[in-house]
N, C-alpha and C. Protein backbone atom coordinates (compact mmCIF):
# COMPACT_ATOMS: atom_id res chain seq x y z
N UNK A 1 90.24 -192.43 -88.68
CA UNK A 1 90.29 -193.64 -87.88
C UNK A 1 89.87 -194.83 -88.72
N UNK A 2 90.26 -195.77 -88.63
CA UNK A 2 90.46 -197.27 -89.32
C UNK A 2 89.16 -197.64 -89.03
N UNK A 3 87.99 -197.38 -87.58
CA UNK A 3 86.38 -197.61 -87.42
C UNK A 3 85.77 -197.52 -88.64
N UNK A 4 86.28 -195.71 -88.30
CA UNK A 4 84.94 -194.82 -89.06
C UNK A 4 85.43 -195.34 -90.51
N UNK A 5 86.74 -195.48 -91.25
CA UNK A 5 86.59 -195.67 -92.26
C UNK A 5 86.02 -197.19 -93.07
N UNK A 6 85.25 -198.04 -91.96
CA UNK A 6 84.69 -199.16 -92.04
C UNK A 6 83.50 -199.12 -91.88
N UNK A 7 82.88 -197.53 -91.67
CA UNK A 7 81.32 -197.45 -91.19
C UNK A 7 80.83 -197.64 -89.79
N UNK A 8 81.49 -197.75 -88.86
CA UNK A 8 81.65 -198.21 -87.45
C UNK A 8 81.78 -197.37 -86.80
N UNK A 9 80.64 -196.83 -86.06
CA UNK A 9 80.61 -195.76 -85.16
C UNK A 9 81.24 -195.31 -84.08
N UNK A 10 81.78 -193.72 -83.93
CA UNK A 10 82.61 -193.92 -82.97
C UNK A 10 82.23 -193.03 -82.05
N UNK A 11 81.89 -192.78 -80.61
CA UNK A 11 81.44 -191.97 -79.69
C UNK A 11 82.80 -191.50 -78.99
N UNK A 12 82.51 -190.43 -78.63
CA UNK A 12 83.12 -189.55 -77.50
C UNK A 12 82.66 -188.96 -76.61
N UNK A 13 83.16 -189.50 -75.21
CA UNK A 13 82.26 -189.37 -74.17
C UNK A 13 82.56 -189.14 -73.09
N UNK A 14 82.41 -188.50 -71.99
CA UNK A 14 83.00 -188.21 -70.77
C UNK A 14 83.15 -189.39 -69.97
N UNK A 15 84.28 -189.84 -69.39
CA UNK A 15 84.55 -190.65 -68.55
C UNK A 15 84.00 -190.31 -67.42
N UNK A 16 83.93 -189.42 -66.82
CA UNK A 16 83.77 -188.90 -65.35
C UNK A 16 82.59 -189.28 -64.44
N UNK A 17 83.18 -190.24 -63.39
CA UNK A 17 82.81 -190.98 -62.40
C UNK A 17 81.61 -192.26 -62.71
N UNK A 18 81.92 -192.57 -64.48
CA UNK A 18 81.44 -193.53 -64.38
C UNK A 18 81.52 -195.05 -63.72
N UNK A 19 82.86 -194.88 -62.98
CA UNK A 19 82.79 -196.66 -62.24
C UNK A 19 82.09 -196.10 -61.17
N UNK A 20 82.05 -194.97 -60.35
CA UNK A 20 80.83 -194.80 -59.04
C UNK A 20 79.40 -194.49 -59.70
N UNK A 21 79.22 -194.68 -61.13
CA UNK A 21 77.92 -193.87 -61.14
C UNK A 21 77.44 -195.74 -61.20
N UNK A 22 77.93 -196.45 -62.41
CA UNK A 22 77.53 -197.80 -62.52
C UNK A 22 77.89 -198.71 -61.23
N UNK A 23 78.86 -198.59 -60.17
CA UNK A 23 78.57 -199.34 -58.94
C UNK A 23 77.64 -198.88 -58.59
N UNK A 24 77.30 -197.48 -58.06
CA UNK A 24 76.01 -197.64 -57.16
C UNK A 24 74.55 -197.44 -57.56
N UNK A 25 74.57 -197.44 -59.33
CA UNK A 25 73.27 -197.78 -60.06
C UNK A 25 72.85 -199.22 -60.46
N UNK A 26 73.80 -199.67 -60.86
CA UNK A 26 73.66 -200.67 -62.16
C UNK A 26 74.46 -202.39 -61.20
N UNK A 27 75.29 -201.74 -60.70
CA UNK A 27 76.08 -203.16 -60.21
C UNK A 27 75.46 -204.44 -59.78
N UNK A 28 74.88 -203.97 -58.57
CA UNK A 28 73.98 -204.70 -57.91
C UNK A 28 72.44 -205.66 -58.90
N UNK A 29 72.08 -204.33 -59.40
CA UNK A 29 70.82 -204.76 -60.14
C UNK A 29 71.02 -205.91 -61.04
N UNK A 30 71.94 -205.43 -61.86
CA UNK A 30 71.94 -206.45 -63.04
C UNK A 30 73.08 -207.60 -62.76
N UNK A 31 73.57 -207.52 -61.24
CA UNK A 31 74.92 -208.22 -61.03
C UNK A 31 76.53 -208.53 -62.26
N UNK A 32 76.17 -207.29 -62.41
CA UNK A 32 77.83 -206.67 -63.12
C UNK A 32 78.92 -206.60 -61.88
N UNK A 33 80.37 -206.59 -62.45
CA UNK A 33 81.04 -205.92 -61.85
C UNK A 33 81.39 -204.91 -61.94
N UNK A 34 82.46 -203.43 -61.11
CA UNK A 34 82.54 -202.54 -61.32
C UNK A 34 82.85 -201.93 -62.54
N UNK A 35 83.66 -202.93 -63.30
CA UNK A 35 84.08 -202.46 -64.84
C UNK A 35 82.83 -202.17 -65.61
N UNK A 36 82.26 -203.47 -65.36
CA UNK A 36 81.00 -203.88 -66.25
C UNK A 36 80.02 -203.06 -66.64
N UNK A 37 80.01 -202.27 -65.34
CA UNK A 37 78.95 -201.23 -64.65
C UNK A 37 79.66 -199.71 -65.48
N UNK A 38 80.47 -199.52 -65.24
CA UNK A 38 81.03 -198.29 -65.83
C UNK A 38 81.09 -198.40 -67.13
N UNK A 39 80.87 -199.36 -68.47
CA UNK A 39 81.04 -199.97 -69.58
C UNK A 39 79.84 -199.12 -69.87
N UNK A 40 78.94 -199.91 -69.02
CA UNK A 40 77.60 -199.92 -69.25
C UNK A 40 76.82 -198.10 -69.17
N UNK A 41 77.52 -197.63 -68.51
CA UNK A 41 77.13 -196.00 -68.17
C UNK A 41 77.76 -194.96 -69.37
N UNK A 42 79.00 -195.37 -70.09
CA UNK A 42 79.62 -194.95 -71.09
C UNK A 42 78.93 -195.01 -72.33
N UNK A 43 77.95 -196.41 -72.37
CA UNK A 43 77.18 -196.88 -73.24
C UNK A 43 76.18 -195.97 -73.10
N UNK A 44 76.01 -195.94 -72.18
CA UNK A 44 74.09 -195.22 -72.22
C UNK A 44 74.68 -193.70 -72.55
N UNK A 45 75.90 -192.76 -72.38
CA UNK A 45 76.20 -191.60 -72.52
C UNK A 45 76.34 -191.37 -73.91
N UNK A 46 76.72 -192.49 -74.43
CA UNK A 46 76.86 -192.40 -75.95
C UNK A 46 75.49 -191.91 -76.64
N UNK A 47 74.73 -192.70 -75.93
CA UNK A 47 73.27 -192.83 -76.92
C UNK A 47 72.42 -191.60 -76.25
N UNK A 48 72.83 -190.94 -75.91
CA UNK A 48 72.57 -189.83 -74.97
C UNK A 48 71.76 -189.98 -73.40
N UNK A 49 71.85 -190.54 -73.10
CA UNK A 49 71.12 -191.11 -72.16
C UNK A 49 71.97 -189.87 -70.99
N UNK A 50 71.41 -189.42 -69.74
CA UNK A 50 71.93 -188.98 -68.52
C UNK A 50 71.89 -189.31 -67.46
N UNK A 51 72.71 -190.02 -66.24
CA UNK A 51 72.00 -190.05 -65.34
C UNK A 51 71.91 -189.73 -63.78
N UNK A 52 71.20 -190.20 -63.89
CA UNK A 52 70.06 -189.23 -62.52
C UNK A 52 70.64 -190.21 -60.73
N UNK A 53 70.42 -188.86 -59.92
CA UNK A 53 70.72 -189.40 -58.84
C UNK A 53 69.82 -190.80 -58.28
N UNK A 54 69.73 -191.40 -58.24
CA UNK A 54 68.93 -192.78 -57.41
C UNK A 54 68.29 -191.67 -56.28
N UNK A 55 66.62 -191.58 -55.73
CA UNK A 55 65.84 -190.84 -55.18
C UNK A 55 66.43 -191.13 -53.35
N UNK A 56 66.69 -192.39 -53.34
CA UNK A 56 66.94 -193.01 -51.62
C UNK A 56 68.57 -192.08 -51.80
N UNK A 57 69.10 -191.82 -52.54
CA UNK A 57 70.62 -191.21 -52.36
C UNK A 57 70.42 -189.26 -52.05
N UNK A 58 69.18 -189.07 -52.98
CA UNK A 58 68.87 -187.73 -52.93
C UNK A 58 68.42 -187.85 -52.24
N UNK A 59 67.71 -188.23 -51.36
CA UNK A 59 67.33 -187.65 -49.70
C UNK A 59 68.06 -187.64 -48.69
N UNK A 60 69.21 -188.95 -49.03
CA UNK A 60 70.46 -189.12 -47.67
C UNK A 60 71.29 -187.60 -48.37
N UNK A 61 71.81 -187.29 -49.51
CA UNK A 61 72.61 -186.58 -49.85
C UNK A 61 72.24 -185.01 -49.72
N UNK A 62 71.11 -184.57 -49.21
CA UNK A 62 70.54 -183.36 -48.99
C UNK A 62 71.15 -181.84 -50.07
N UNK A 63 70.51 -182.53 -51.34
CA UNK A 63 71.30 -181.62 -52.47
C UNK A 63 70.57 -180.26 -52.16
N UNK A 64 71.94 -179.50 -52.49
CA UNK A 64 71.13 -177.90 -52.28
C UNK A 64 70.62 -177.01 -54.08
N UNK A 65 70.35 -176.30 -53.73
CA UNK A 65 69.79 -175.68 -54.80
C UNK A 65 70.68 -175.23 -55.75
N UNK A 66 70.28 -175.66 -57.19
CA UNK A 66 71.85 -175.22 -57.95
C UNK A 66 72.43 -176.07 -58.35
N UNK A 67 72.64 -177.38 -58.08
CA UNK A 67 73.85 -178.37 -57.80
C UNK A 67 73.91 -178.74 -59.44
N UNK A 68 75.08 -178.72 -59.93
CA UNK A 68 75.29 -178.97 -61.34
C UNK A 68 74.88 -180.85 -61.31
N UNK A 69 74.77 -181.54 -62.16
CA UNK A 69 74.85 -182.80 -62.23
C UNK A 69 75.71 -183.96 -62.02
N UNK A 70 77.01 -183.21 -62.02
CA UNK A 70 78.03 -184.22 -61.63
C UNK A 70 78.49 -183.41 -60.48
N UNK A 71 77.75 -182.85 -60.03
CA UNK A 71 78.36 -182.23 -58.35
C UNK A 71 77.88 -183.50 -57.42
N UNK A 72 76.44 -183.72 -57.64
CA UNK A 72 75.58 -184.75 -56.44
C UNK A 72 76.66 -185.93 -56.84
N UNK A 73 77.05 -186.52 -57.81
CA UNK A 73 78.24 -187.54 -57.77
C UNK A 73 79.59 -187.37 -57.35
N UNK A 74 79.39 -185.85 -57.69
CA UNK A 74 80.79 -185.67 -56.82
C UNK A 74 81.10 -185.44 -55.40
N UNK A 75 79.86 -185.20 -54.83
CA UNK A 75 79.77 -185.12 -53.33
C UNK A 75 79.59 -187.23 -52.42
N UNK A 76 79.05 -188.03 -53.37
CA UNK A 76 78.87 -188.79 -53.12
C UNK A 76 80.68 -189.96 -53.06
N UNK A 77 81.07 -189.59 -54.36
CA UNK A 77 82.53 -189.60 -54.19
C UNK A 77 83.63 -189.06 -53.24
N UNK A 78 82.96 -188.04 -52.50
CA UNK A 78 84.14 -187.57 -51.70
C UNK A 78 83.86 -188.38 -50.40
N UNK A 79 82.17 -189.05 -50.23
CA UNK A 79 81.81 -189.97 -49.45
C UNK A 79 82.43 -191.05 -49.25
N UNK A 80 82.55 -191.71 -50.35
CA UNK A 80 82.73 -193.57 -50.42
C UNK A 80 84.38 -193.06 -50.25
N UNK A 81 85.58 -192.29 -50.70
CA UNK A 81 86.62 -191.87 -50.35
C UNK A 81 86.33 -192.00 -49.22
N UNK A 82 86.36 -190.84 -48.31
CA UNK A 82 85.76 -190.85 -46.61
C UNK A 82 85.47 -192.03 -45.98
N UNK A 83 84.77 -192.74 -46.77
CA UNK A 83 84.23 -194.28 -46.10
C UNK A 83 85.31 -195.28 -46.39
N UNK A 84 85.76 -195.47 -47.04
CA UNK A 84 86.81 -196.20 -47.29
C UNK A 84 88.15 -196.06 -47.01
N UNK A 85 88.01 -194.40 -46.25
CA UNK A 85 89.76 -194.24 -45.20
C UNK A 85 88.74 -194.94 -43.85
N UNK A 86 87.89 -194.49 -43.55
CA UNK A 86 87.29 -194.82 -42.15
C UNK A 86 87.07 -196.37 -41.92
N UNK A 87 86.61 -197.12 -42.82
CA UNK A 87 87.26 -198.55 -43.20
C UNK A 87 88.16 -199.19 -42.54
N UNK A 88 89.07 -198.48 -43.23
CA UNK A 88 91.05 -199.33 -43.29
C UNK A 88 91.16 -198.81 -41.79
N UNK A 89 90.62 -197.64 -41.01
CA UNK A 89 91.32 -197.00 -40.17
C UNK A 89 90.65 -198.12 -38.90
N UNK A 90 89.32 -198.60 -38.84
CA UNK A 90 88.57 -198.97 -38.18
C UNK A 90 88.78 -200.75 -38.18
N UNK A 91 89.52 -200.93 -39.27
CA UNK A 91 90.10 -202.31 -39.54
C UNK A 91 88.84 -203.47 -39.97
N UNK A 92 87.67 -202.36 -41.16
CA UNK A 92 87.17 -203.52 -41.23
C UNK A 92 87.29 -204.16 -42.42
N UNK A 93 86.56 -205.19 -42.79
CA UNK A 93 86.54 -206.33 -43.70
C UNK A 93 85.75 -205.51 -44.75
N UNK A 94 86.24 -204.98 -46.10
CA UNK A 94 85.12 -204.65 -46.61
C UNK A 94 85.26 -205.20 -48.33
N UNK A 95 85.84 -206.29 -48.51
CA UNK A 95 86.21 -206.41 -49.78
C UNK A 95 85.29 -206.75 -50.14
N UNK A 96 84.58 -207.61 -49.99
CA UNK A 96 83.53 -208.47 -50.05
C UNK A 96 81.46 -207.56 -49.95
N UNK A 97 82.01 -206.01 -49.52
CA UNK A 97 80.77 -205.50 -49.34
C UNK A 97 80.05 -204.96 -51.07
N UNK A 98 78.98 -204.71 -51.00
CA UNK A 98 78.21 -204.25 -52.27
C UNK A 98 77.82 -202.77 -52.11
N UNK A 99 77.60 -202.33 -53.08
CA UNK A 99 76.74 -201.01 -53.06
C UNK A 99 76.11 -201.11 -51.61
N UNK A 100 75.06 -201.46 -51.47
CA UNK A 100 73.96 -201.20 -50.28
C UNK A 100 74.65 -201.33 -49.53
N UNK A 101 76.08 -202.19 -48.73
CA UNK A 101 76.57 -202.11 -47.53
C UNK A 101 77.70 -200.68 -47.38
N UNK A 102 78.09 -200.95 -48.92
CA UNK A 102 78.99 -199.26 -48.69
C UNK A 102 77.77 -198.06 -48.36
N UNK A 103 76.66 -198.04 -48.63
CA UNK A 103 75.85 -196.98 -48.94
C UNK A 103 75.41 -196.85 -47.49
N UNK A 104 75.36 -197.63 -46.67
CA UNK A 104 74.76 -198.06 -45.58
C UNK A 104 76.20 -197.53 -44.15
N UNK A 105 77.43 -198.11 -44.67
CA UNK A 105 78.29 -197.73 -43.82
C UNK A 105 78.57 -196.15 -44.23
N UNK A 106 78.67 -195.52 -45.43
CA UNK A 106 79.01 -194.01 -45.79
C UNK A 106 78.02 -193.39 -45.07
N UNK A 107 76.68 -193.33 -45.31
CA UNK A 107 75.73 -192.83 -44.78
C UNK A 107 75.63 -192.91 -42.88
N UNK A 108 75.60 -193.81 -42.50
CA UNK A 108 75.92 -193.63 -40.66
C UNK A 108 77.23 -193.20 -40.59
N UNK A 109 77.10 -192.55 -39.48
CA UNK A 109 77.74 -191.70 -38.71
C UNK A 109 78.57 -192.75 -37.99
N UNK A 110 78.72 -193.81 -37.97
CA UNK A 110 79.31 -194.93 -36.42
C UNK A 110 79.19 -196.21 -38.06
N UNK A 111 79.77 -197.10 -36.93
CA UNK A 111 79.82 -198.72 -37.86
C UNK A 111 78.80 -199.08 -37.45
């Protein structure tokens, strides 16, 4: 590669569910957008960094024993999916919502 042969480091790294891991970690906090946020999670995977469920998500998400690490994201993904047909179906406004209001509508049962 034209990098490495300039001394320029090159990582390889799992993509997987970094735009949901950086929306509902990083977005809000540092006011990124979703790209920004997933940039930013690719970055930290490089440098080895892992990360961890948010503690208020592990108690709504009632992980069972066992759960590989990208399962609790992947259960949380099949959520915001779910929440976002129930959305469109319910006709609401949600372009404009953030992490905490998606987290808030996925999590109840009703609008």
């Amino acid at each position: 590669m034209a990098l490495r042969k300039r001394g320029i480091a090159v990582f390889t790294v799992s993509a997987r569910f970094t735009s949901l891991i950086g929306y509902f970690k990083y977005s809000e906090v540092y006011g990124l957008s979703a790209h920004q946020a997933a940039a930013l999670v690719i970055a930290r995977r490089a440098l080895g960094f892992a990360e961890r469920m948010p503690r208020e998500l592990l108690k709504r998400l009632s992980p069972e024993e066992g759960w590989k690490p990208f399962g609790l994201w992947g259960k949380l993904f099949g959520l915001y999916k779910a929440a976002r047909k129930r959305a469109i179906r319910e006709d609401k406004i949600f372009r404009g919502w953030g992490p905490t209001e998606w987290l808030f509508f996925m999590l109840s049962g009703t609008s």
